[in-house]
N, C-alpha and C. Protein backbone atom coordinates (compact mmCIF):
# COMPACT_ATOMS: atom_id res chain seq x y z
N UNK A 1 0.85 -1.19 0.00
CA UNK A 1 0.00 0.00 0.00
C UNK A 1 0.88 1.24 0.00
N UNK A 2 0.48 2.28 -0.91
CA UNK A 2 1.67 3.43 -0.91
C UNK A 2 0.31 4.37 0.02
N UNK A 3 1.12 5.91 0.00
CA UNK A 3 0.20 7.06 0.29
C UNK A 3 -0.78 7.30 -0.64
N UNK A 4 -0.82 7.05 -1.85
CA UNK A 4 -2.12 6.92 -3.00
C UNK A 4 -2.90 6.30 -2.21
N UNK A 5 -3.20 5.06 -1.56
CA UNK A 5 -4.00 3.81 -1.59
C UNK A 5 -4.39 4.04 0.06
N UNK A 6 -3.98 4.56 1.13
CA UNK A 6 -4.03 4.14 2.29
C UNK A 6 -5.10 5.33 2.64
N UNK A 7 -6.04 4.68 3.57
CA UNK A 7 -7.14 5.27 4.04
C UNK A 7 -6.57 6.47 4.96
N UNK A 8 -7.63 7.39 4.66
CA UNK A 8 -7.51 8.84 4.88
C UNK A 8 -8.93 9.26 5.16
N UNK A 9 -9.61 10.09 6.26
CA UNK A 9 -10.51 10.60 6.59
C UNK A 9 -10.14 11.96 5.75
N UNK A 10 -11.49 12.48 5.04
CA UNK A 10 -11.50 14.18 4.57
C UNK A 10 -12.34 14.74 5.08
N UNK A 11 -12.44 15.99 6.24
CA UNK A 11 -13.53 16.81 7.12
C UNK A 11 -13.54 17.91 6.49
N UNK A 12 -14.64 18.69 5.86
CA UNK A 12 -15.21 20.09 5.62
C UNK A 12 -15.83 20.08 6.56
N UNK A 13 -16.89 21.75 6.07
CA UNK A 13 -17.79 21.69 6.83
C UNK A 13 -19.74 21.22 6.23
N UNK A 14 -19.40 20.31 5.07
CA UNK A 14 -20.47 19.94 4.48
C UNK A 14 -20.51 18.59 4.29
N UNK A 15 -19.13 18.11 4.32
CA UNK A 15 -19.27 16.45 4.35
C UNK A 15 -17.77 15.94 4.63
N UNK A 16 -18.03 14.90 5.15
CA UNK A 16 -17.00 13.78 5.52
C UNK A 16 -17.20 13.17 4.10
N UNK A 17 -15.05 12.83 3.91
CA UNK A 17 -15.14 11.67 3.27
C UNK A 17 -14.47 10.65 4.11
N UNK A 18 -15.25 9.36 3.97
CA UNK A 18 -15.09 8.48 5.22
C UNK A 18 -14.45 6.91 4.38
N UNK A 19 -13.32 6.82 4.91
CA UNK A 19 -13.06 5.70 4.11
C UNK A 19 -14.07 4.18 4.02
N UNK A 20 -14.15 4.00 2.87
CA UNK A 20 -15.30 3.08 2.14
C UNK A 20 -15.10 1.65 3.29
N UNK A 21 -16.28 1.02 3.98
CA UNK A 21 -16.51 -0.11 4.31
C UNK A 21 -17.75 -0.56 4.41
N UNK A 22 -17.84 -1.80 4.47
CA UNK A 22 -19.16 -3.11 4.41
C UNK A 22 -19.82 -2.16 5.61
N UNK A 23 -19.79 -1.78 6.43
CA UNK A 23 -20.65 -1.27 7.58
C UNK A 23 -21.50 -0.05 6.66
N UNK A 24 -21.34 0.31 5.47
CA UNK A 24 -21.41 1.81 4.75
C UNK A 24 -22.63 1.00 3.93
N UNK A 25 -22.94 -0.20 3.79
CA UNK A 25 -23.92 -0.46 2.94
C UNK A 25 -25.15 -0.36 3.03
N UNK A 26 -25.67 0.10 4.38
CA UNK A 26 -26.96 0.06 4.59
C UNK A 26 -27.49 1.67 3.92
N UNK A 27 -26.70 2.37 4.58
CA UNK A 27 -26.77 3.57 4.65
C UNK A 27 -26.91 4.28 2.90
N UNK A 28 -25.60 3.26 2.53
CA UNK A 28 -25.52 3.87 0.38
C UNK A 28 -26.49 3.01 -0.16
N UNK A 29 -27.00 2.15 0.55
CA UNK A 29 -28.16 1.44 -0.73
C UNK A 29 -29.57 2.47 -0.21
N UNK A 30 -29.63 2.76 0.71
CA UNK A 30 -30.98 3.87 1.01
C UNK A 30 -30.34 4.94 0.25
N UNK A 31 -29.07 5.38 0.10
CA UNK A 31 -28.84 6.96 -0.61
C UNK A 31 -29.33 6.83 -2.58
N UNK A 32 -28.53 5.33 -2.52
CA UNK A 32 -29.05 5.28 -4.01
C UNK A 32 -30.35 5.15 -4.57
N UNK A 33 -31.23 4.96 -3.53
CA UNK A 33 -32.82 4.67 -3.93
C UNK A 33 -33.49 6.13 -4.11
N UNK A 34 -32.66 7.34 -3.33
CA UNK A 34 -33.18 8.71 -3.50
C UNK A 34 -32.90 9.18 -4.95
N UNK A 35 -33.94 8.59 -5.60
CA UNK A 35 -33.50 9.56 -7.04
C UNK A 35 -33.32 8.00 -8.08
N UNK A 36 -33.52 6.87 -7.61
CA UNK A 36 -33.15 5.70 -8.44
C UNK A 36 -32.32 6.16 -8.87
N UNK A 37 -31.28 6.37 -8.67
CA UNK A 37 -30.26 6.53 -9.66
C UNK A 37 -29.28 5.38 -10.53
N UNK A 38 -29.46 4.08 -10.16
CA UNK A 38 -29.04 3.37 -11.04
C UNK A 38 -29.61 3.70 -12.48
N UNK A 39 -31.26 3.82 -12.36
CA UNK A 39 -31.67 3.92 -13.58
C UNK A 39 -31.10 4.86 -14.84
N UNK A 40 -30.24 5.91 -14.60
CA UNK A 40 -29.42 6.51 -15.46
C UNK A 40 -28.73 5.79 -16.15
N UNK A 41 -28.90 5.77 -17.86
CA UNK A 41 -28.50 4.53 -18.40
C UNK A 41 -27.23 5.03 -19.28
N UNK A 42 -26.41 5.96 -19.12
CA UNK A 42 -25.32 6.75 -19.23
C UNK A 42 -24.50 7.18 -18.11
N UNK A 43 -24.68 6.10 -17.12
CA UNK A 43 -23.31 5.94 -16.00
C UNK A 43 -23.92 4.46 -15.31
N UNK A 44 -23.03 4.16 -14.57
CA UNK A 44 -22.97 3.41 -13.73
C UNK A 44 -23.02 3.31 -12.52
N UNK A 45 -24.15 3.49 -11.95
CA UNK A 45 -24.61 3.52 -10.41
C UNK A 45 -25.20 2.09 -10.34
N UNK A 46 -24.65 1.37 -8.42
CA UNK A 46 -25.29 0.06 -8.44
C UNK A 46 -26.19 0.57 -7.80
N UNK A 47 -27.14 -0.90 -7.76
CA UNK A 47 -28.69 -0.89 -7.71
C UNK A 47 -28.73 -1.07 -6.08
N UNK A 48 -29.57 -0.82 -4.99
CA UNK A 48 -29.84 -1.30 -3.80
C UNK A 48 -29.15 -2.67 -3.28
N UNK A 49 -29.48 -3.56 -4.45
CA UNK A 49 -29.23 -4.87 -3.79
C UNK A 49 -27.82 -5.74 -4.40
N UNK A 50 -26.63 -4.53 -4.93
CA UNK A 50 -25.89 -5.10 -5.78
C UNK A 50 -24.65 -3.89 -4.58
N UNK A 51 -24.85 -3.57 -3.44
CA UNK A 51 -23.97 -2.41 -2.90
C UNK A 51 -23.12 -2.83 -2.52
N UNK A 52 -22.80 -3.86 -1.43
CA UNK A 52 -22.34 -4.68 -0.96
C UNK A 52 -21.54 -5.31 -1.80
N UNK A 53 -21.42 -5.75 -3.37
CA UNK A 53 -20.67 -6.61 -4.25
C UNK A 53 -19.90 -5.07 -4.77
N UNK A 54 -20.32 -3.95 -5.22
CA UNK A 54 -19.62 -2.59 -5.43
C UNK A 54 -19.00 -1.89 -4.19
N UNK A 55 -19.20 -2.55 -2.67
CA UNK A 55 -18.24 -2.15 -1.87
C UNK A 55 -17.31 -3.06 -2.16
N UNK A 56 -17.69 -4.03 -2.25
CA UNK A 56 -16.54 -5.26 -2.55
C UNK A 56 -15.15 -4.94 -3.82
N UNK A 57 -15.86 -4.82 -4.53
CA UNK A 57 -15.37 -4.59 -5.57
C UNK A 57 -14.27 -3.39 -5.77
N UNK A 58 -14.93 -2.13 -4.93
CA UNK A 58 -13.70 -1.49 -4.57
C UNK A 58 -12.91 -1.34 -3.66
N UNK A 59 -13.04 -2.45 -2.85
CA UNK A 59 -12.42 -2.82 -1.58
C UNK A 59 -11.16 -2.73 -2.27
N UNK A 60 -11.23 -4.21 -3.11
CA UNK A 60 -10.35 -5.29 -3.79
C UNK A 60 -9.43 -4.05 -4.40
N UNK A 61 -10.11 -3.10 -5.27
CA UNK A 61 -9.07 -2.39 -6.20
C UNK A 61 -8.13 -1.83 -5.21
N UNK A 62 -8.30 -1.06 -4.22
CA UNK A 62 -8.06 -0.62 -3.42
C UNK A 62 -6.95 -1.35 -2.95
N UNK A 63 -7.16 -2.57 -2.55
CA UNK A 63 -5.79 -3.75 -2.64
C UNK A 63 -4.91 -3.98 -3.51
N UNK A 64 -5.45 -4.22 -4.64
CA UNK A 64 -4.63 -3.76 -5.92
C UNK A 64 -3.70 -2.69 -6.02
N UNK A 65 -4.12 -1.71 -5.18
CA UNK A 65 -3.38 -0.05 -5.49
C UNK A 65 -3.67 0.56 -6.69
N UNK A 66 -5.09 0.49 -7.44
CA UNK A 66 -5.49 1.14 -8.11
C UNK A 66 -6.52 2.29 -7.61
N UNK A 67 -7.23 2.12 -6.33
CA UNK A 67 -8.33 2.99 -6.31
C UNK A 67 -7.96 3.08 -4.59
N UNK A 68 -8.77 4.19 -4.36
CA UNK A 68 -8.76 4.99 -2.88
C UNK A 68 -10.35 5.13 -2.92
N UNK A 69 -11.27 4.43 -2.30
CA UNK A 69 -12.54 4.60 -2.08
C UNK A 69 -13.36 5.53 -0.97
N UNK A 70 -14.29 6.59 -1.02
CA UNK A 70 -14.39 7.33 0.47
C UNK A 70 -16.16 6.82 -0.12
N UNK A 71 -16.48 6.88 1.66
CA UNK A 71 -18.28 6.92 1.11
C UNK A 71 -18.55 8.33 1.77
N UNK A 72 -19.33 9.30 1.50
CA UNK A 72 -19.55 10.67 1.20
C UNK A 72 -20.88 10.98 2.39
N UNK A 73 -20.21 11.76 3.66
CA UNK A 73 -21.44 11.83 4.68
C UNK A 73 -21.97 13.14 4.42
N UNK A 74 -22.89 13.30 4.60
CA UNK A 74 -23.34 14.82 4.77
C UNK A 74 -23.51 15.24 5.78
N UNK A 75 -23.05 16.39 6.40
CA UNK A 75 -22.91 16.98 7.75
C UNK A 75 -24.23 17.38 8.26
N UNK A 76 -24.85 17.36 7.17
CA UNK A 76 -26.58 18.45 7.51
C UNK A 76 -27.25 17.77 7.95
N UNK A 77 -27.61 16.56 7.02
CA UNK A 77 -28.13 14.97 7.67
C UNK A 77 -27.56 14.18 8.52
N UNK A 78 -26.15 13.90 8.63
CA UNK A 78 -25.33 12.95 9.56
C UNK A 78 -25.41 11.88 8.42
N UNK A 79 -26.43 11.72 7.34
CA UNK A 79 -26.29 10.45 6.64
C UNK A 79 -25.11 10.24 5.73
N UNK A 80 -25.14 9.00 4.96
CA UNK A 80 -24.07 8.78 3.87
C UNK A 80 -25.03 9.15 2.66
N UNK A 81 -24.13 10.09 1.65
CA UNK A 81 -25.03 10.98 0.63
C UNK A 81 -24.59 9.78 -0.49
N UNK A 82 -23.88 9.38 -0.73
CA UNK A 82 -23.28 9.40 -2.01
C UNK A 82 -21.67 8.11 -1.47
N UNK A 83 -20.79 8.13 -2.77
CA UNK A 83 -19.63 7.89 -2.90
C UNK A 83 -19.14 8.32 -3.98
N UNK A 84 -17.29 7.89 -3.60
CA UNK A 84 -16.81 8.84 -4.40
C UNK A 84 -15.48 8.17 -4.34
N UNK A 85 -13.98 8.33 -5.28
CA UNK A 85 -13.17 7.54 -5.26
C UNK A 85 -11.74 8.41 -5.83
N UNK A 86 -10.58 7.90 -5.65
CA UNK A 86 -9.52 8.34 -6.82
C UNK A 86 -9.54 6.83 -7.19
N UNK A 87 -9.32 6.57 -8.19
CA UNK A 87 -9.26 5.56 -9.02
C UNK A 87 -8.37 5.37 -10.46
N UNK A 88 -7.91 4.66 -10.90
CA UNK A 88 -7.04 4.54 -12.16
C UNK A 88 -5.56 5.69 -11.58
N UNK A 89 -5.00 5.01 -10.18
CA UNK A 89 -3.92 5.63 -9.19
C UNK A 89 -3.09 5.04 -10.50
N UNK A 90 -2.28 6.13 -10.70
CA UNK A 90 -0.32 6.20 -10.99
C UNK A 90 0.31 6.74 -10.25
N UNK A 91 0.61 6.19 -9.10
CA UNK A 91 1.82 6.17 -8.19
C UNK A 91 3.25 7.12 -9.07
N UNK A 92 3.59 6.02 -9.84
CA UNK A 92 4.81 6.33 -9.90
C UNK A 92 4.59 7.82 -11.33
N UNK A 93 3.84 8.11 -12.07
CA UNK A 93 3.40 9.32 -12.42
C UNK A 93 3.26 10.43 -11.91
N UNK A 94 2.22 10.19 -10.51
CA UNK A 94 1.91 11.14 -9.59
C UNK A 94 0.54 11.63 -10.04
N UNK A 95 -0.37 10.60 -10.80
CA UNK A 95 -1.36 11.33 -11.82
C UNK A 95 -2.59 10.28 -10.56
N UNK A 96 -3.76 11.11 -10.60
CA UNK A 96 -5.19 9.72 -10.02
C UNK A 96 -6.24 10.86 -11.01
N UNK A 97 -7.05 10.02 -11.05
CA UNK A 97 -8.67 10.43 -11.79
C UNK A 97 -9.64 10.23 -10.13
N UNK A 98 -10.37 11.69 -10.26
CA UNK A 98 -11.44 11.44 -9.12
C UNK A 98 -12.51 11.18 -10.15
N UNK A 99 -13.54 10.21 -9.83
CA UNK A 99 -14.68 9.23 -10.31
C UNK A 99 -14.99 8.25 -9.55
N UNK A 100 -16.09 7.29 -10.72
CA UNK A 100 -16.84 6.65 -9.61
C UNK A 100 -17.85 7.16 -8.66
N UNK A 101 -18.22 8.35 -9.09
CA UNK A 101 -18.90 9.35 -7.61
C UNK A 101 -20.32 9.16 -8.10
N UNK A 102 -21.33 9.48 -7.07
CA UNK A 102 -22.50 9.40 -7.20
C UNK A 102 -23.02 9.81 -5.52
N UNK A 103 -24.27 10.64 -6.43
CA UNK A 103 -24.50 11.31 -4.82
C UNK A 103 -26.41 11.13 -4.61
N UNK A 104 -26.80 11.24 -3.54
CA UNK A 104 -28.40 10.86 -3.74
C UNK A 104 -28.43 12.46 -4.55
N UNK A 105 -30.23 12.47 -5.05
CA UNK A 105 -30.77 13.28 -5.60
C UNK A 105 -30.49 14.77 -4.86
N UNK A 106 -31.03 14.06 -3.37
CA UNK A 106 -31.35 15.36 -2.64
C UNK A 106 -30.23 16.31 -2.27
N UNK A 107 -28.81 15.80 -2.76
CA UNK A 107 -27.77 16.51 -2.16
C UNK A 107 -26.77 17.03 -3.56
N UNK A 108 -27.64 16.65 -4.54
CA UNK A 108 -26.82 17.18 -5.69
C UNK A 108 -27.24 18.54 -6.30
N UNK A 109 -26.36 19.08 -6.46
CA UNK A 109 -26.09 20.66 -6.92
C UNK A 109 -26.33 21.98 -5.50
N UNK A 110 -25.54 20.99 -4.45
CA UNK A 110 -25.72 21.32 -3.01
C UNK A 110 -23.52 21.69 -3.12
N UNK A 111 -23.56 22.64 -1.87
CA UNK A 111 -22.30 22.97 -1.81
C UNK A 111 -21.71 21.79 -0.97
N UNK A 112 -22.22 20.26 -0.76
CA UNK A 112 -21.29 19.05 -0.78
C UNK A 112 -20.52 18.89 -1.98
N UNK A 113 -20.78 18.66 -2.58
CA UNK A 113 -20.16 18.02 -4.20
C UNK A 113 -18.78 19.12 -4.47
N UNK A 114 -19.03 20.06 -4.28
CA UNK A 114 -18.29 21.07 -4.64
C UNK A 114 -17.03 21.06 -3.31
N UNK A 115 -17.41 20.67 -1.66
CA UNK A 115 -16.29 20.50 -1.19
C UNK A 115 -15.75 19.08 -1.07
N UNK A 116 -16.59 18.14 -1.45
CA UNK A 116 -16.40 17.22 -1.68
C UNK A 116 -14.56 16.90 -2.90
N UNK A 117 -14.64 18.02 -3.57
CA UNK A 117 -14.12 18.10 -4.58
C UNK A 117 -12.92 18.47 -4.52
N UNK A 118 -12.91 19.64 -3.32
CA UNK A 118 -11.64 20.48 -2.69
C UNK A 118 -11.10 20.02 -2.05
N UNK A 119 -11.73 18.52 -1.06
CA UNK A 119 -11.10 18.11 -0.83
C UNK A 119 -10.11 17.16 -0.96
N UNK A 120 -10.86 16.45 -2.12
CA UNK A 120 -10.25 15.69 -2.78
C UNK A 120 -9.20 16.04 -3.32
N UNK A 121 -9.12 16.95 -4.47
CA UNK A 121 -7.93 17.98 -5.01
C UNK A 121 -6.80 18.34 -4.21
N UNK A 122 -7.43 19.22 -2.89
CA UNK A 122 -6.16 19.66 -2.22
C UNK A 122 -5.60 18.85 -1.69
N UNK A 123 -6.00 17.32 -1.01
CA UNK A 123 -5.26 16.00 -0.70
C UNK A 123 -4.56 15.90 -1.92
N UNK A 124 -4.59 15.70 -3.33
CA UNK A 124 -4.08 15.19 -3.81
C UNK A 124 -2.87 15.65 -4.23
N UNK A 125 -3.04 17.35 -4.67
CA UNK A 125 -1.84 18.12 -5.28
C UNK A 125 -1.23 18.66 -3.80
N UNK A 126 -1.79 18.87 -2.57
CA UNK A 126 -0.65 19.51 -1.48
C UNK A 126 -0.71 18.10 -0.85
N UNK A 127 -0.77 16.91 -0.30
CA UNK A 127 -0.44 15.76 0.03
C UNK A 127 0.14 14.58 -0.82
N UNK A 128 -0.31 14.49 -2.10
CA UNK A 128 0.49 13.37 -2.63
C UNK A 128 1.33 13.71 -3.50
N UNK A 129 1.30 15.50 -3.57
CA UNK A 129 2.17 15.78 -4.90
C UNK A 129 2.13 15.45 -6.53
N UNK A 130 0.67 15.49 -6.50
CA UNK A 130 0.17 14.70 -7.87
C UNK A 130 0.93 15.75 -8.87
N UNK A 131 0.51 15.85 -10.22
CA UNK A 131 0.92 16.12 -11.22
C UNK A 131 -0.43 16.70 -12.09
N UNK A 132 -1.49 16.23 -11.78
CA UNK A 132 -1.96 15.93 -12.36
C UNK A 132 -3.60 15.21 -12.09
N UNK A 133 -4.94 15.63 -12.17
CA UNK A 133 -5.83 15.26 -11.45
C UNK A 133 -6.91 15.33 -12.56
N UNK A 134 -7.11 13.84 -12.60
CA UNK A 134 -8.24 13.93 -14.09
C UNK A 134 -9.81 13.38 -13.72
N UNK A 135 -10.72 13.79 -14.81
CA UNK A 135 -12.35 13.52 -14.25
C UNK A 135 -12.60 12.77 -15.93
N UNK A 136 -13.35 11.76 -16.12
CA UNK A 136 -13.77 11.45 -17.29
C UNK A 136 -15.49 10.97 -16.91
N UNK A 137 -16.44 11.12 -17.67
CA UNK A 137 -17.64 10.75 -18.42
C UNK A 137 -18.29 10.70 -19.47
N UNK A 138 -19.38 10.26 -19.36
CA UNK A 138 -19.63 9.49 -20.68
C UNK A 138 -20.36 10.87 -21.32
N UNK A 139 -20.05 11.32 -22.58
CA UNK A 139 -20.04 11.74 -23.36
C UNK A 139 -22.15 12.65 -23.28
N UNK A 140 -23.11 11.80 -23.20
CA UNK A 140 -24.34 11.98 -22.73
C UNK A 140 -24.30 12.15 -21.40
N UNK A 141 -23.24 12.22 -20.44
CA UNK A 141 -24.31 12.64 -18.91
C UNK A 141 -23.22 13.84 -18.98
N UNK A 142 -24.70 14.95 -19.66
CA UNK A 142 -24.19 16.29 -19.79
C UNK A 142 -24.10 17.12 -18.08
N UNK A 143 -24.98 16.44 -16.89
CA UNK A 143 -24.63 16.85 -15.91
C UNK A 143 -23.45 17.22 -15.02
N UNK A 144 -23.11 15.63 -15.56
CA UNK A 144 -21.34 15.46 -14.99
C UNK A 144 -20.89 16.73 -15.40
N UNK A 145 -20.61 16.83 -16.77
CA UNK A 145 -19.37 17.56 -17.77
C UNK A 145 -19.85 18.55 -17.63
N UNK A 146 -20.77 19.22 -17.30
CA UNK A 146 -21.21 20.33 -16.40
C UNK A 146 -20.35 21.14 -15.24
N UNK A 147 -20.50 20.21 -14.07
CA UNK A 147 -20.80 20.09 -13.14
C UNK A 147 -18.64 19.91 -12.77
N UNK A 148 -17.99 19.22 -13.89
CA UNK A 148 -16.62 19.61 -13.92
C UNK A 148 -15.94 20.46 -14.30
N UNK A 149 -16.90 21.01 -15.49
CA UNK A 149 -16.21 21.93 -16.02
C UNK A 149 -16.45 23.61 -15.02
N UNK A 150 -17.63 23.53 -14.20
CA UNK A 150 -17.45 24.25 -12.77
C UNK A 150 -16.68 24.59 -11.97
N UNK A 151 -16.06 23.16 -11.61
CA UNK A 151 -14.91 22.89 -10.86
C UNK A 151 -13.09 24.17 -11.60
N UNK A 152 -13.12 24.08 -12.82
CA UNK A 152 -12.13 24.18 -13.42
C UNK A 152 -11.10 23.87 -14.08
N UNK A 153 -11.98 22.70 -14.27
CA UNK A 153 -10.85 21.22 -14.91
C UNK A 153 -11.27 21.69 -16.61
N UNK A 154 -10.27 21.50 -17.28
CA UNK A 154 -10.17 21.50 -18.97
C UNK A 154 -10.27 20.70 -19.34
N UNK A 155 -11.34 20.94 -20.82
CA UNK A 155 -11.33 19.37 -21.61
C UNK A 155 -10.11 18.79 -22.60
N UNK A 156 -9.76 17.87 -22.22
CA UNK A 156 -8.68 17.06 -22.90
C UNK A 156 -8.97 16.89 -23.89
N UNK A 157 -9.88 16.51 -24.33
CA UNK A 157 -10.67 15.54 -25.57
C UNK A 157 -11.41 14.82 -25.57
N UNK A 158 -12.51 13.58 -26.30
CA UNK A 158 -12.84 12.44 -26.57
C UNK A 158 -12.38 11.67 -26.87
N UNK A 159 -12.44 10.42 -25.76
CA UNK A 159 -12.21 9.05 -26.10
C UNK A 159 -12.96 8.45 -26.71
N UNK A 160 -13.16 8.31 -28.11
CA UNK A 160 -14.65 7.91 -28.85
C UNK A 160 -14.32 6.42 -28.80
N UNK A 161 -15.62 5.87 -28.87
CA UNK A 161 -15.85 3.98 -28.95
C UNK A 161 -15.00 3.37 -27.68
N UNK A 162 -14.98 4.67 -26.65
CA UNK A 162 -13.98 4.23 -25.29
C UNK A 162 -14.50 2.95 -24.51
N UNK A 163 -15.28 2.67 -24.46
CA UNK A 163 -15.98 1.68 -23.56
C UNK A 163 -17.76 1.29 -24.15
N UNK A 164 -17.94 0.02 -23.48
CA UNK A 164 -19.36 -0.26 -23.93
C UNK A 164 -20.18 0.28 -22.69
N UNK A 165 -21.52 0.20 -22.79
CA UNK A 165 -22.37 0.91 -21.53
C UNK A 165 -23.63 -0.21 -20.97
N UNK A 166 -23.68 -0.68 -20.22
CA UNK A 166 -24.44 -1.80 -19.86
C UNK A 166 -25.35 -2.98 -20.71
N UNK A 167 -26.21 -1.17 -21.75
CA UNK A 167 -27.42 -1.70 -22.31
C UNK A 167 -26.29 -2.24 -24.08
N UNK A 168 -24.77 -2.17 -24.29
CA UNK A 168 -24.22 -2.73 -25.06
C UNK A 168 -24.07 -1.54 -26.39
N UNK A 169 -24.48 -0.35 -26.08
CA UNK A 169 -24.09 0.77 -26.70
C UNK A 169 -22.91 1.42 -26.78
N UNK A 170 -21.88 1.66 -27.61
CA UNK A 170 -20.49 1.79 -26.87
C UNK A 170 -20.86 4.02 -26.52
N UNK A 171 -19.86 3.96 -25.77
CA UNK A 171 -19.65 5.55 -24.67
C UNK A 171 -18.54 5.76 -25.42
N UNK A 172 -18.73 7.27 -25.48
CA UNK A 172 -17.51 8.31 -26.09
C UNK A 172 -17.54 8.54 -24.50
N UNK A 173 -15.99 8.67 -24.10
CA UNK A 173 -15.22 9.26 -22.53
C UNK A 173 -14.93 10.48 -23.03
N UNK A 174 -15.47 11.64 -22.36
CA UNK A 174 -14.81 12.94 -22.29
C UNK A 174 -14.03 12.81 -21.15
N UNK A 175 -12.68 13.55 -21.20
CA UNK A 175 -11.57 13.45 -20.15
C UNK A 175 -11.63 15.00 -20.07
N UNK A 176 -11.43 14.99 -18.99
CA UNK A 176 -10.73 16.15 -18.19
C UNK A 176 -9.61 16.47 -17.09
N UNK A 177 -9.16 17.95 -17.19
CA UNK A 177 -8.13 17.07 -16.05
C UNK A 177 -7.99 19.04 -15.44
N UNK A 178 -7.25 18.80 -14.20
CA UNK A 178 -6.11 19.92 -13.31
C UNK A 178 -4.74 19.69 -13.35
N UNK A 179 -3.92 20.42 -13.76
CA UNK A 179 -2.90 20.34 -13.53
C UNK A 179 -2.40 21.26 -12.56
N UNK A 180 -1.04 20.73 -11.92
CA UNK A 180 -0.54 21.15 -10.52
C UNK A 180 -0.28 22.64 -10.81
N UNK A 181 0.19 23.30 -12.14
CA UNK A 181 -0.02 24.94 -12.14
C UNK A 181 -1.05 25.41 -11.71
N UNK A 182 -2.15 24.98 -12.42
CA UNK A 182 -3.46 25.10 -11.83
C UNK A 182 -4.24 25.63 -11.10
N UNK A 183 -3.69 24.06 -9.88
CA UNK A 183 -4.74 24.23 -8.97
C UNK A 183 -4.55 25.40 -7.58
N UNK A 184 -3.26 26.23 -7.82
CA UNK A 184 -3.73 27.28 -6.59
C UNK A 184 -5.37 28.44 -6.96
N UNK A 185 -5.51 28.78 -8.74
CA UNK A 185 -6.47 29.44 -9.06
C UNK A 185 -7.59 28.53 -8.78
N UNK A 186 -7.91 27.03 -8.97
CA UNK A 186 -8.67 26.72 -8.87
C UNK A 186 -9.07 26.46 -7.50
N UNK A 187 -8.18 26.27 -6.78
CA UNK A 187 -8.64 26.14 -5.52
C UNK A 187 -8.93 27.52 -4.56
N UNK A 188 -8.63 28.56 -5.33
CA UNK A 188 -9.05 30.18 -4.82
C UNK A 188 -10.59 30.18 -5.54
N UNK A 189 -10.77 29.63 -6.41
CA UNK A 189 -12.51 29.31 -7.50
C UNK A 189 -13.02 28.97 -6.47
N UNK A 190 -12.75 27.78 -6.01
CA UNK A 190 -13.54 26.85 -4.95
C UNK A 190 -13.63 27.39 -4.33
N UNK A 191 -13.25 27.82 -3.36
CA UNK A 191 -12.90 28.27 -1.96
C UNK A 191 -14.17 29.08 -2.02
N UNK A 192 -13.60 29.86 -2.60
CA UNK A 192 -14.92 31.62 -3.44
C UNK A 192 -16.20 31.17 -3.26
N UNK A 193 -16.58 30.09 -4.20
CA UNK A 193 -17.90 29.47 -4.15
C UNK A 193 -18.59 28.71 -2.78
N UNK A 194 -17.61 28.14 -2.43
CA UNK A 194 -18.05 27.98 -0.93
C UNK A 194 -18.29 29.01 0.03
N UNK A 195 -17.51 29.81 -0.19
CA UNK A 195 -18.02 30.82 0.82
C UNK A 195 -19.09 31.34 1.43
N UNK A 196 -19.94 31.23 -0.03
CA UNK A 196 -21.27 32.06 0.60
C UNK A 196 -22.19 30.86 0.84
N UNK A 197 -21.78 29.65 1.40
CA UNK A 197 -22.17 28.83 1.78
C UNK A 197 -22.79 28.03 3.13
C-alpha cells in the first residue's frame, strides 16, 4: 500500500469523506434509492441490492493499489449521501482520476459536491504531490461535464468507442483534467464558491 491507496478521513464543513466499508452499505443502498439513480443509463450507479458486491469490488481495487474509495457523509443529515473515489492511481506518475462518484438526488447541486471536490484535489496536489488530477464521463451525462467543467478542470478531448455501456451501446469518454499549475487558481474558485455557503 503506498500514500495513494491508504485510508484517509476528509472533514469540511459539508461532508466527511469516510473511508469506504461493508458497515457503509446500509446507509448507500438507502442513498441510491433517493433519485433511483441506477436507472441513469449513461453511467454506472449500483442498484440497492448489488452495494455490498460494489463495496466489494472497490475494496479489492483498493488492494490492488489502483483505487482509494471514500463513502460521502453529509454533515446536515449525519447520513451517507453518495460515494466517491480516486481511481485509475499512478503512483509512480503522480497522476489519479477522481470518479466513480455518485450522490443521492437530494444533495446534488448542493455545496457538498463542490467540497467534496476540494477536498479531494487539495489532498491530492498539497499531500500526494500529484501532477496531475483527471475527471472522465460518458459523453451523454451532460450533468457530470457540467458540473466539472465548474470545478475548473479543462477538456482534454474524446475518447470515442472508449468503452461499452451496460445496455451494449459503446460511450464516447470525455476526459478532463487539473494540472498542478493550476490548482492554486482553482482552488481560490472553490474556496470563493463555498463561501457564501
Amino acid at each position: 500500500m503506498t500514500a495513494f491507496t491508504e485510508s484517509v478521513t476528509l472533514k469540511g464543513r459539508h461532508a466527511v469523506l469516510e473511508p469506504l466499508a461493508y458497515a457503509h452499505e446500509a446507509e448507500l443502498s438507502a442513498a441510491v434509492r433517493d433519485g433511483e439513480l441506477w436507472r441513469l443509463w449513461y453511467t454506472a450507479i449500483p442498484q440497492p441490492e448489488g452495494m455490498r458486491a460494489e463495496i466489494e469490488r472497490r475494496l479489492g481495487l483498493q488492494q490492488a493499489g489502483s483505487m482509494l474509495p471514500f463513502a460521502v457523509r453529509s454533515l446536515a443529515s449525519g447520513r451517507i449521501a453518495g460515494m466517491t473515489t480516486y481511481m485509475n492511481i499512478d503512483a509512480n506518475n503522480r497522476r489519479v482520476e477522481i470518479g466513480s462518484t455518485w450522490y443521492a438526488k437530494s444533495v446534488q447541486r448542493t455545496p457538498l459536491n463542490t467540497e467534496c471536490k476540494l477536498m479531494l484535489l487539495a489532498h491530492a496536489f498539497e499531500k500526494l504531490d500529484c501532477i496531475a488530477v483527471e475527471f472522465r464521463t460518458g459523453f451523454f451525462n451532460y450533468a457530470s461535464r457540467r458540473a466539472i467543467e465548474r470545478l475548473g478542470a479543462k477538456q482534454d478531448g474524446i475518447l470515442r468507442a472508449h468503452q461499452h455501456y451496460a445496455n451494449g451501446s459503446l460511450r464516447d469518454t470525455v476526459v478532463f483534467s487539473i494540472i498542478a499549475p493550476e490548482w492554486p487558481a482553482v482552488k481560490h474558485h472553490l474556496e470563493f464558491k463555498l463561501s457564501g455557503s
